[in-house]
Protein backbone atom coordinates (compact mmCIF):
# COMPACT_ATOMS: atom_id res chain seq x y z
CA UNK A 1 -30.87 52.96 -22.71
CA UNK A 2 -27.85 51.12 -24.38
CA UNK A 3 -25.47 49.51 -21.52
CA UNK A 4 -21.61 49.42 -22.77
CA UNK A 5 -19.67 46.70 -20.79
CA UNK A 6 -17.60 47.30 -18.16
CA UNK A 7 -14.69 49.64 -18.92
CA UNK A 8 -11.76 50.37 -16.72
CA UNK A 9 -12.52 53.85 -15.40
CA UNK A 10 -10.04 56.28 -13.80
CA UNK A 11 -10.42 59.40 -12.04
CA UNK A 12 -8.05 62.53 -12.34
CA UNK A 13 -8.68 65.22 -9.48
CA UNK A 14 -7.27 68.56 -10.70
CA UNK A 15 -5.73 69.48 -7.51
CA UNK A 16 -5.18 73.14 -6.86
CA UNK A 17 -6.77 74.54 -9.79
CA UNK A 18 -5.26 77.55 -9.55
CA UNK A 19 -1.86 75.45 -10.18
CA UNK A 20 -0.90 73.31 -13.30
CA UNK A 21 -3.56 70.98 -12.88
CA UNK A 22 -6.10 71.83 -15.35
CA UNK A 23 -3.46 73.23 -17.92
CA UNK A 24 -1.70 69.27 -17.57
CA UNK A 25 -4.90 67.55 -17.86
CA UNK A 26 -6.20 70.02 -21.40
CA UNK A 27 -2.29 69.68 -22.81
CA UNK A 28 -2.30 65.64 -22.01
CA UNK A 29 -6.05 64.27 -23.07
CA UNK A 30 -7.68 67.12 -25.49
CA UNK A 31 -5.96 65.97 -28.30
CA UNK A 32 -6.49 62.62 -28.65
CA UNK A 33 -10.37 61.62 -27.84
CA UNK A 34 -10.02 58.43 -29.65
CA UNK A 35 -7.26 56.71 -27.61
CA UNK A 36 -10.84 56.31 -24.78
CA UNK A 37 -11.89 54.51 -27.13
CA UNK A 38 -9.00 52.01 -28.16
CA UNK A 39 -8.26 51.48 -24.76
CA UNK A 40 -12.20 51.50 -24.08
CA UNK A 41 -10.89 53.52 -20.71
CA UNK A 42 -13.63 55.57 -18.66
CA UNK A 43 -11.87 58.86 -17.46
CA UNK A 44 -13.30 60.78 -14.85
CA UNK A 45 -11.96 64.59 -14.40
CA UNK A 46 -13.11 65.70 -10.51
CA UNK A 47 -12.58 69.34 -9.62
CA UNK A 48 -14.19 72.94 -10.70
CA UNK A 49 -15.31 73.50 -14.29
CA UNK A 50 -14.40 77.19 -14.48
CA UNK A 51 -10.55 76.54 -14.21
CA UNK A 52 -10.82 73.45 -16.43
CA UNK A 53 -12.90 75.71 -18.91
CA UNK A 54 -10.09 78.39 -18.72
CA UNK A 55 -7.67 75.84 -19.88
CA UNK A 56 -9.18 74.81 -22.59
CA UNK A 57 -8.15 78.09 -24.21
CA UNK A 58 -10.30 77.69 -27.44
CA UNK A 59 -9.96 74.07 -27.63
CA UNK A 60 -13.24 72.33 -28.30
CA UNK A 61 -14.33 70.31 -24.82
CA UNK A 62 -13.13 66.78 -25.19
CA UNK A 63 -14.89 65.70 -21.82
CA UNK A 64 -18.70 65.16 -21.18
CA UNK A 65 -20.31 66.99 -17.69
CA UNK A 66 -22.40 64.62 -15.84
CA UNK A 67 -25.25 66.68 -14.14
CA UNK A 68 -26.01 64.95 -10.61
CA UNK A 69 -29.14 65.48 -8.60
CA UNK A 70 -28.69 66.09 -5.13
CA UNK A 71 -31.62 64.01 -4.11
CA UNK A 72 -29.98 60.61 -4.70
CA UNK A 73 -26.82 59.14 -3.44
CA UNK A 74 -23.91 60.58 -5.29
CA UNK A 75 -21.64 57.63 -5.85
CA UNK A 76 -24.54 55.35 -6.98
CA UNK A 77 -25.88 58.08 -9.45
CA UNK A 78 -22.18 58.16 -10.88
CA UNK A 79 -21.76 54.54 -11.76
CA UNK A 80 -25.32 54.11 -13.02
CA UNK A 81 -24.51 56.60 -15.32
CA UNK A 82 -21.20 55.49 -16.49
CA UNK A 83 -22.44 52.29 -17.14
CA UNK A 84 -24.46 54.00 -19.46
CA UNK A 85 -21.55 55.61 -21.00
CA UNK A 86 -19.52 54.46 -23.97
CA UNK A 87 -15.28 55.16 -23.14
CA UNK A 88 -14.65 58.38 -23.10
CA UNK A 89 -13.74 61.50 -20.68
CA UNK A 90 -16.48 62.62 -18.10
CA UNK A 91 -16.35 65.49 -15.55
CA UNK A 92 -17.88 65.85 -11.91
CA UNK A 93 -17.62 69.08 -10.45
CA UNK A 94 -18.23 68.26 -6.18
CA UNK A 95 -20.83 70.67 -4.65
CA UNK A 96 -20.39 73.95 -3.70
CA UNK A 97 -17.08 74.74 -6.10
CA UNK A 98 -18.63 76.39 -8.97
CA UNK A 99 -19.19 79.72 -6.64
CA UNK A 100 -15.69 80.32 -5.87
CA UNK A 101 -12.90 82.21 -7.71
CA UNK A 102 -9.54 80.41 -8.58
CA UNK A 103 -6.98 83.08 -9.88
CA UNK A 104 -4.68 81.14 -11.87
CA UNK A 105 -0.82 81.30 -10.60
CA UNK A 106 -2.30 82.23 -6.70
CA UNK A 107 -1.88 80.14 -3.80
CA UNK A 108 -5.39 80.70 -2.43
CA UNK A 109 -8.22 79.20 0.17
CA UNK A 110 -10.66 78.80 -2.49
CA UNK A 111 -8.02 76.37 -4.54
CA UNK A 112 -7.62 74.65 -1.25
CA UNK A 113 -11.60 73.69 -0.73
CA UNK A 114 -11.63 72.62 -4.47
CA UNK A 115 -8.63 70.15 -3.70
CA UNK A 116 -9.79 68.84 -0.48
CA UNK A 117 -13.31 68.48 -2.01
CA UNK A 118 -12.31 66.25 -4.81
CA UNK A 119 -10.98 64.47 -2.73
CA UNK A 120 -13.43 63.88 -0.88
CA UNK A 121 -15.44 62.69 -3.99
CA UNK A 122 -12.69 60.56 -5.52
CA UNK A 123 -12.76 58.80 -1.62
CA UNK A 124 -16.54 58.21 -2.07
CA UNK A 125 -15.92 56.91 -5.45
CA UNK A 126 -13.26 54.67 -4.88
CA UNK A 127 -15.27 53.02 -1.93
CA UNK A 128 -18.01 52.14 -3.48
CA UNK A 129 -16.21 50.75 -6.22
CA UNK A 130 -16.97 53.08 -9.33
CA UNK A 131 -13.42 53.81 -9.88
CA UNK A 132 -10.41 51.43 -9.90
CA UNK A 133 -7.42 54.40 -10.18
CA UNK A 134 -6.71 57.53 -9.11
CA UNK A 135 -4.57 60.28 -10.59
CA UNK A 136 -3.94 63.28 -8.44
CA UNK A 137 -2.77 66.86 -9.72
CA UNK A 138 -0.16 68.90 -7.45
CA UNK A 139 -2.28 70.28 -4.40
CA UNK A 140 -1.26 73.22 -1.94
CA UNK A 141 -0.53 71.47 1.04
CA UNK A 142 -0.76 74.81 3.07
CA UNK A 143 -3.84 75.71 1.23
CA UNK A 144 -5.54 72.65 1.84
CA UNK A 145 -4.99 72.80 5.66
CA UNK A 146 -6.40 76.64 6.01
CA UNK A 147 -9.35 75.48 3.91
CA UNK A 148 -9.95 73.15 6.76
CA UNK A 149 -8.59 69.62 6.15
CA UNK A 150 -6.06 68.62 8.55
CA UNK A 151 -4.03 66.38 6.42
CA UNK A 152 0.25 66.81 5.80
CA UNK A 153 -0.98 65.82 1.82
CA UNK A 154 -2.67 63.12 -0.54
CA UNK A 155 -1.05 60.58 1.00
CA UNK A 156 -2.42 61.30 3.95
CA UNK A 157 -5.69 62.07 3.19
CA UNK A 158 -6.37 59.06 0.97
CA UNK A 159 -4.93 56.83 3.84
CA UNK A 160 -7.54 58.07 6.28
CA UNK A 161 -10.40 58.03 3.97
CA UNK A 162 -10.17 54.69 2.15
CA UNK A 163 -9.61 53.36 5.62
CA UNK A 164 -5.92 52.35 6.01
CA UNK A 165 -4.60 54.56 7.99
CA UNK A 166 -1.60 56.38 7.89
CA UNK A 167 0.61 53.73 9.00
CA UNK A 168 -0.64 51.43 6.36
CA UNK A 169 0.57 53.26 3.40
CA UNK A 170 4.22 53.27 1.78
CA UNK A 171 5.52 56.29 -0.11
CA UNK A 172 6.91 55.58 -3.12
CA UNK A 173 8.96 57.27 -6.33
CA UNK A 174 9.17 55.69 -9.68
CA UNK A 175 11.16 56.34 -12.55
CA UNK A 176 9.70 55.82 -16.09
CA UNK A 177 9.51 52.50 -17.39
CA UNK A 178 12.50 51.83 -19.28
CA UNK A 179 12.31 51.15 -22.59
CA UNK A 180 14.20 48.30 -24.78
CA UNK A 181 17.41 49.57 -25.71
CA UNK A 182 18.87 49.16 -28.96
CA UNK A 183 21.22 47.25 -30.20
CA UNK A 184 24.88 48.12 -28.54
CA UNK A 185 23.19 50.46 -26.02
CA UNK A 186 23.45 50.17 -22.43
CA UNK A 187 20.20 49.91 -20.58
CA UNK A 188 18.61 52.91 -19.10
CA UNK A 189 19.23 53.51 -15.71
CA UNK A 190 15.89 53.55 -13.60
CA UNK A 191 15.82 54.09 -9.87
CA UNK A 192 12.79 52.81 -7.92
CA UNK A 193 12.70 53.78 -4.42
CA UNK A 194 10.16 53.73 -1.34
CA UNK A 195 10.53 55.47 1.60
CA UNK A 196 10.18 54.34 5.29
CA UNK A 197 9.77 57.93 6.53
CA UNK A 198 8.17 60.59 4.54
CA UNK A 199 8.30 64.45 5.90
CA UNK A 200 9.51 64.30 9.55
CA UNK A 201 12.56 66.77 10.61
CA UNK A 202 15.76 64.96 10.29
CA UNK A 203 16.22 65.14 13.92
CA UNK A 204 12.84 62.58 14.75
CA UNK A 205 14.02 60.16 11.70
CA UNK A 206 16.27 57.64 14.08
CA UNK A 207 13.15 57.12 16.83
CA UNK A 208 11.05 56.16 13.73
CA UNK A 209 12.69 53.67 11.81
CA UNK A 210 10.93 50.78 12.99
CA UNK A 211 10.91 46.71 12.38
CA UNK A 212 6.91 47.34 11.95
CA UNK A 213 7.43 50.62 9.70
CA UNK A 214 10.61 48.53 7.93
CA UNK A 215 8.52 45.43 7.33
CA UNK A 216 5.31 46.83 5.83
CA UNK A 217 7.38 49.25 3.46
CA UNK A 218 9.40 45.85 1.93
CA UNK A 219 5.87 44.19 1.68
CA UNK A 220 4.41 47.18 -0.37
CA UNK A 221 7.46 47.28 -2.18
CA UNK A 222 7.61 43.52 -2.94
CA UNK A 223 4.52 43.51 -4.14
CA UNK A 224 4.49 46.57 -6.77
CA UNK A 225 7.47 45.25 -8.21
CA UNK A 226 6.05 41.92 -9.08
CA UNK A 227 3.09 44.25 -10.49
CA UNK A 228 5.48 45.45 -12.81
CA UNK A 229 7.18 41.97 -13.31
CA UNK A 230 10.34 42.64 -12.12
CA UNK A 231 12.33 40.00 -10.28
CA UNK A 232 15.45 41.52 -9.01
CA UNK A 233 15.86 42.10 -5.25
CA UNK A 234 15.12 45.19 -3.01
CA UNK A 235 17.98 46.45 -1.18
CA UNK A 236 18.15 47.95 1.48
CA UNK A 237 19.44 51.01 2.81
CA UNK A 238 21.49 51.72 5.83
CA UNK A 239 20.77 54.29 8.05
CA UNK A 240 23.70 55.66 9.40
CA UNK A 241 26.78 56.15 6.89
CA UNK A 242 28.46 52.63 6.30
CA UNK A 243 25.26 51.18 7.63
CA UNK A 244 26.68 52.08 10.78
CA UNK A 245 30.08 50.09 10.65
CA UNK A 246 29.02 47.59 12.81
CA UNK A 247 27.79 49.79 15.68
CA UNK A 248 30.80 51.92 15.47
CA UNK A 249 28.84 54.70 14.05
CA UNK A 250 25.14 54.33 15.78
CA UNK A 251 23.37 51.51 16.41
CA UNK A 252 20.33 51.37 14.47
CA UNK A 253 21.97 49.27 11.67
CA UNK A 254 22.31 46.49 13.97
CA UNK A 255 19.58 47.12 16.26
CA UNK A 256 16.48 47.69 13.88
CA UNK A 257 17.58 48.12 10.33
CA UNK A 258 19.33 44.38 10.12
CA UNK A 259 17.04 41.88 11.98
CA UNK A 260 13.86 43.82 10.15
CA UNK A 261 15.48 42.73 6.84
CA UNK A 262 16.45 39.44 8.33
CA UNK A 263 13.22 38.60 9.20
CA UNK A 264 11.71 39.89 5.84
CA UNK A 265 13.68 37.37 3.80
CA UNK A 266 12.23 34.65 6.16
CA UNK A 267 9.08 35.62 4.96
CA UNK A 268 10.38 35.13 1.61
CA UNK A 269 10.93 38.52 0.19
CA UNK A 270 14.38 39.28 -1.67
CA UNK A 271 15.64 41.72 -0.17
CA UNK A 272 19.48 42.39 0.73
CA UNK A 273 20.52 45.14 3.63
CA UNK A 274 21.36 46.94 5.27
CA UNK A 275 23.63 48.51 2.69
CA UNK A 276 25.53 52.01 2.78
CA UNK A 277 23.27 54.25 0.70
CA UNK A 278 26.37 55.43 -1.51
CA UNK A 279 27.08 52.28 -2.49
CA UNK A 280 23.53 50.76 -2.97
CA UNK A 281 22.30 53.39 -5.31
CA UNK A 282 25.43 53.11 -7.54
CA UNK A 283 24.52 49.45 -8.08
CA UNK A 284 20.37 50.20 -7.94
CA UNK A 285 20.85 52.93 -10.74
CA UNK A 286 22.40 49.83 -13.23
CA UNK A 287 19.65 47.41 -12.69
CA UNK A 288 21.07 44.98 -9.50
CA UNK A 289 18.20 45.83 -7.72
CA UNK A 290 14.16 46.54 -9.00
CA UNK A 291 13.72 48.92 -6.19
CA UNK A 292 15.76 50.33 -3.15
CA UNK A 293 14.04 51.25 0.18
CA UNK A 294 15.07 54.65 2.28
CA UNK A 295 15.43 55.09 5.54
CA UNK A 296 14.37 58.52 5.22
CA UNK A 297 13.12 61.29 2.70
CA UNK A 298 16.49 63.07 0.94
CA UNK A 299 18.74 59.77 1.48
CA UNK A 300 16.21 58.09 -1.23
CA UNK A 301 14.81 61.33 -3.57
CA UNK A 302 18.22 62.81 -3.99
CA UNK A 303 19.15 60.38 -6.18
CA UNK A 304 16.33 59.23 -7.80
CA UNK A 305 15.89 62.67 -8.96
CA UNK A 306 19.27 63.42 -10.27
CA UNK A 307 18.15 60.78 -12.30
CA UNK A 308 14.40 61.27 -13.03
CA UNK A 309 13.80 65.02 -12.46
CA UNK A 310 10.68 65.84 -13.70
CA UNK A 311 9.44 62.52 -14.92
CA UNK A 312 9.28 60.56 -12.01
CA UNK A 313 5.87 59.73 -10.87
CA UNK A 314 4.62 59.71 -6.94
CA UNK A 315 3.33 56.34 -5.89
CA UNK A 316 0.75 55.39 -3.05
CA UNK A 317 1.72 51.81 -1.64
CA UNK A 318 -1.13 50.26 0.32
CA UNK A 319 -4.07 51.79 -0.71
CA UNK A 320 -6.98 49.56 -1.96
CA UNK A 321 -6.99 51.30 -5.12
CA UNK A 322 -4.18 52.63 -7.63
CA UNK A 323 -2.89 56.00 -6.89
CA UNK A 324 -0.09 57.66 -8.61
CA UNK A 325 0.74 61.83 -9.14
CA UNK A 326 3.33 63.66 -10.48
CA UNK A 327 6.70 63.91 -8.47
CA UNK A 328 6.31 68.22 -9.17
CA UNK A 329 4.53 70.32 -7.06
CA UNK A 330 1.68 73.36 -8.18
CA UNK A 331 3.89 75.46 -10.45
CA UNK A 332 2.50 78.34 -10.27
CA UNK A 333 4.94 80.40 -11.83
CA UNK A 334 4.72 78.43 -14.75
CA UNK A 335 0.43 78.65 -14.80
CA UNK A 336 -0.59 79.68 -18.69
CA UNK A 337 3.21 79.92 -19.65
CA UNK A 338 2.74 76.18 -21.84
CA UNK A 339 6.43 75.27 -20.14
CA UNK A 340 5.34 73.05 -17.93
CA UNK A 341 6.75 69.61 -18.76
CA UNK A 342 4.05 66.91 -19.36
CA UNK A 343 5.97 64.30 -19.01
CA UNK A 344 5.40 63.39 -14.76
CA UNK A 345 1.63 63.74 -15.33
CA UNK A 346 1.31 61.22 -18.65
CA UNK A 347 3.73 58.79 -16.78
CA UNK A 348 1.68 58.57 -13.11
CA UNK A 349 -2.02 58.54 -15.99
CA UNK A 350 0.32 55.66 -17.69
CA UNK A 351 1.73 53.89 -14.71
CA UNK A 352 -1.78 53.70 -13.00
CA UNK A 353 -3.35 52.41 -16.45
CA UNK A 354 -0.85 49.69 -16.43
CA UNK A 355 -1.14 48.50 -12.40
CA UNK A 356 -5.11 48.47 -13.07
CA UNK A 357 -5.80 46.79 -16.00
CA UNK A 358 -2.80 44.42 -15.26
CA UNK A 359 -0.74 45.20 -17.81
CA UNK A 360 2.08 46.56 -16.38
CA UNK A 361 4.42 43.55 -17.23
């Protein structure tokens, strides 16, 4: 048995196959086999084969299905055999999926126990060390919770699996990595932003903006932009308007929001803050700062996707391995329709290439 050396290797879940998942992953990586090679990249579709099948739509198969035996431990029988694998795509299909129906454009149970079991397997994967990145396609949230897993999302779920909790993790939206403009041409404008709440009602956001939840959002943060090799400072934002005027319009500013960041730049991160939001995305948007932290979900993701709609890709601070997705959801009014933009899902597959092989400079 020939042994190919060690290759970065990736996994995609397909999400709720019902959704775009399968239809982005066939439009994005059937047509060009070779670039596994160039890159000598290992990429590892999880999810059911039927709906990945169905996508194909007469396309030859570009992927190879790795037949596991139930007898042996899963994640060891996957790297054995990868190592035995030149570059290329591979596909896993977890247990149990290839029984159930996946109607495409349906929100459904069945599309909710193929997401939450790829999961699952990408988890298993990722702890035993077979896979250094993970992409994940849109998922059902609602789905995935009547198909039994009590988790908000991917974020969540990956948290609690690979052992960090949910506390330990940092939301995070990227815009696409600018590229060198020509001569005469003003820069594009990119907007990075993390978040220090994620889906709470507006009403609970004040009683959790924390100096803990502050200060491990700006270390996540600090350290993905020196992944990408930026240098510029994080600001900061304000929660109240004005950053709360000193005090004059709530006290959270000057209470939490202020000695958090204080005490952040004494641990030698750049960061500058509170600032009003208005303001600080103005300047963020033309390159004074490499990323800008939110207090809270639409104060941050309002602007970043006026900017980024649709090419932004979803981030997973914390984690021990890569994780990026798409900033869209399912689309299942788009399913089979070939409208779906591409562009989110090669970004968060390009984005994750370049954080795990350490080229994202």
């Amino acid at each position: 048995m020939k042994l190919h050396a060690p290759a970065l290797t990736l996994a995609v879940t397909l999400g709720d196959p019902c959704g775009l998942g399968p239809e982005l992953v066939v439009r994005a990586l059937a047509d060009a086999p070779q670039h596994y090679q160039e890159r000598g990249e290992r990429l590892l579709i999880i999810g059911p084969l039927s709906a990945l099948v169905r996508a194909l739509e007469g396309r030859p198969r570009f992927f190879e299905v790795l037949e596991l035996d139930d007898l042996y431990p899963l994640a060891e029988q996957v790297s054995a055999r990868l190592v035995a694998c030149a570059p290329g795509a591979y596909f896993i299909e977890p247990k149990g999926l290839s029984e159930l129906d996946y109607p495409p454009g349906e929100p459904t149970t069945a599309g909710g126990i193929a997401a939450g079991r790829s999961l699952e397997l990408a988890v298993r994967l990722a702890k035993a060390g077979v896979i250094q990145g993970l992409v994940t396609c849109p998922l059902n949230k609602a789905c995935l919770q009547e198909a039994g897993f009590a988790f908000p999302g991917h974020t969540e779920f990956l948290a609690e699996g690979l052992g960090v909790g949910r506390e330990g993790v940092t939301m995070h939206l990227c815009g696409p990595m600018p590229s060198d403009p020509l001569p005469g041409e003003a820069p594009q404008p990119v907007l990075r932003v993390s978040l220090v709440t994620t889906h709470p009602p507006l009403s609970e956001v004040p009683r959790l903006i924390t100096r803990e939840r502050i200060l491990r959002s700006l270390r996540h943060t600090a350290d993905f932009v020196a992944r990408l090799g930026l240098s510029g400072p994080i600001g900061v934002c304000g929660l109240n308007p004005h950053a709360g005027e000193s005090g004059r319009i709530g006290r959270e500013d000057e209470e939490v929001v202020g000695p958090a960041v204080r005490e952040a730049k004494a641990l030698g991160l750049n960061v500058e803050g509170p600032i009003p939001a208005d303001t600080l995305f103005h300047f963020a948007a033309r390159g004074r700062y490499a990323a800008v932290l939110a207090m809270y979900h639409d104060q941050g993701l309002g602007p970043l996707k006026l900017l980024h709609f649709g090419e932004a890709v979803n981030v997973t601070l914390g984690l021990p391995i890569v994780r990026t997705s798409p900033d869209h959801g399912t689309g299942y009014d788009l399913v089979g329709t070939g409208k779906a933009k591409l562009t989110s899902f090669v970004a968060a597959l390009d984005l994750a290439r370049r954080l795990v092989d350490g080229k994202a400079g």
